[in-house]
N, C-alpha and C. Protein backbone atom coordinates (compact mmCIF):
# COMPACT_ATOMS: atom_id res chain seq x y z
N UNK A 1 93.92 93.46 68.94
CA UNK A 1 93.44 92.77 70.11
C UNK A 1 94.63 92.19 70.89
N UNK A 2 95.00 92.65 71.92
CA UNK A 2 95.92 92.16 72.86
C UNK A 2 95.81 91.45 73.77
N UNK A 3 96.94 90.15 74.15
CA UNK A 3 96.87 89.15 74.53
C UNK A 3 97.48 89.28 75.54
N UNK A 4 97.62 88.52 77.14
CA UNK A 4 98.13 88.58 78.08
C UNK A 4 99.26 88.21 77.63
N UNK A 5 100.53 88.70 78.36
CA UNK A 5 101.58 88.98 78.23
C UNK A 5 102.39 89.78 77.15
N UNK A 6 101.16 90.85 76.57
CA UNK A 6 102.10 91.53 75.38
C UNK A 6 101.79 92.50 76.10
N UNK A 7 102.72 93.76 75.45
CA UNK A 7 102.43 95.30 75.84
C UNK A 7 101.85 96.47 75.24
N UNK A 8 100.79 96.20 75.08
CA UNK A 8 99.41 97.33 73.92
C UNK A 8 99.88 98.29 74.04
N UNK A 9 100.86 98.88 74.90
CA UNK A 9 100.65 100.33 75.39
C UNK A 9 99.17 101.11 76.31
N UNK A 10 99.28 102.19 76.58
CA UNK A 10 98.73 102.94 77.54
C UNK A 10 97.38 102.67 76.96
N UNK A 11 96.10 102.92 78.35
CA UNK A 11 95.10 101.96 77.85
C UNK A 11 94.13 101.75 78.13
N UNK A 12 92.59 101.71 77.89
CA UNK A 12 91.81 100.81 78.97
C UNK A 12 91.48 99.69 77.78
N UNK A 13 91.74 98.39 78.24
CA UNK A 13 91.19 97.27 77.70
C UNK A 13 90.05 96.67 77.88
N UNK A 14 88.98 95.97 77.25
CA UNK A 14 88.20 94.85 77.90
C UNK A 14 88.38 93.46 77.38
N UNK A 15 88.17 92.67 78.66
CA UNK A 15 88.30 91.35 78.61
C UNK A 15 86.55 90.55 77.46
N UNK A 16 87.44 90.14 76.58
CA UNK A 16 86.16 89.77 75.42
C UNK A 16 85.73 88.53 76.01
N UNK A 17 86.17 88.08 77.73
CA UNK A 17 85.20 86.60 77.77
C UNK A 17 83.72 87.10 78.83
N UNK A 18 84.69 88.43 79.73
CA UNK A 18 83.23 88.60 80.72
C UNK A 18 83.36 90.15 80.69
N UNK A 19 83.90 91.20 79.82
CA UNK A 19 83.98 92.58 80.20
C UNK A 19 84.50 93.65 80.75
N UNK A 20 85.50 92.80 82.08
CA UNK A 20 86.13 93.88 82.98
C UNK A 20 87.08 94.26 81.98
N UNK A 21 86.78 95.51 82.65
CA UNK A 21 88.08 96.77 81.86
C UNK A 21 89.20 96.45 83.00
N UNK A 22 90.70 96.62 81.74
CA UNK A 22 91.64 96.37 82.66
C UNK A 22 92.52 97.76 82.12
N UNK A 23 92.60 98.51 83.17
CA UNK A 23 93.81 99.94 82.61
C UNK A 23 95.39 99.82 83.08
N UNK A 24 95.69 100.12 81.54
CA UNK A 24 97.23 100.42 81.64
C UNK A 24 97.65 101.54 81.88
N UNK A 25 98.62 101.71 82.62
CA UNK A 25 99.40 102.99 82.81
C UNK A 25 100.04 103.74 81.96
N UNK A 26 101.12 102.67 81.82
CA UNK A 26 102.41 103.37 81.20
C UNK A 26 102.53 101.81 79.74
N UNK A 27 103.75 102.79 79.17
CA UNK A 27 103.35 101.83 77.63
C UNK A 27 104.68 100.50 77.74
N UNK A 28 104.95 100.70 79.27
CA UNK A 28 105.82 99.52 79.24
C UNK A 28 105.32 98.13 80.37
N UNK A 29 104.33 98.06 80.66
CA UNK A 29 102.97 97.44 81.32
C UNK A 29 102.52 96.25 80.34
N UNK A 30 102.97 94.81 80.98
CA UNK A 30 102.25 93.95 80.30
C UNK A 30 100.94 93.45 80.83
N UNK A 31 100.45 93.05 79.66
CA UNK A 31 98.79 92.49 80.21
C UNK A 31 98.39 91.43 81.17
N UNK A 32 97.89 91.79 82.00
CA UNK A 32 97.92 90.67 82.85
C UNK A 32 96.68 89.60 82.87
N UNK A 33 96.49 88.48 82.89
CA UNK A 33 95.56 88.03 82.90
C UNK A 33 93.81 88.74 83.39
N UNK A 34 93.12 88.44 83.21
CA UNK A 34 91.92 89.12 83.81
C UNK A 34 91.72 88.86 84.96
N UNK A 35 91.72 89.75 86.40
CA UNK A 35 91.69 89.86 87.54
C UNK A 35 90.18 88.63 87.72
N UNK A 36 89.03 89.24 86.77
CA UNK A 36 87.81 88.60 87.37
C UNK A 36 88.15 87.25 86.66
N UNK A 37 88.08 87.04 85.05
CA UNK A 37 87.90 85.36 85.18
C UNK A 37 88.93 84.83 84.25
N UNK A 38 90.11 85.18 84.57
CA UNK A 38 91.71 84.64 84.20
C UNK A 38 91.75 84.74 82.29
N UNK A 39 90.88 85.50 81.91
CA UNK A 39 90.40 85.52 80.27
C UNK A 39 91.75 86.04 79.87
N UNK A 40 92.07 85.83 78.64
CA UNK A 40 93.72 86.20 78.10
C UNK A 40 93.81 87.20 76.88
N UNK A 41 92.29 87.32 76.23
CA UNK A 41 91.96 87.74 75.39
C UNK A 41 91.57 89.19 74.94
N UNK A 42 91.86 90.65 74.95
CA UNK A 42 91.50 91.90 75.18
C UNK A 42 91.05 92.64 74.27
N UNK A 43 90.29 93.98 73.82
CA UNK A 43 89.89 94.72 72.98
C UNK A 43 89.82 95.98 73.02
């Protein structure tokens, strides 16, 4: 489970507080907070 500011590598994540998927590109891409509700938390 990856946390904002680490780098999971290439990706689609979801935010475990409201859902939005957040996609990574490339495996040098850190996580950025959740666009919809600033959640830090990913899966």
């Amino acid at each position: 489970m990856p946390n904002t500011g680490e780098k999971p590598g290439k990706g689609q994540y979801t935010c475990d507080n409201c859902g939005q998927v957040i996609v990574l590109d490339d495996d040098t891409d850190t996580m950025p907070p959740c666009p919809k509700c600033n959640g830090t938390k990913f899966h």
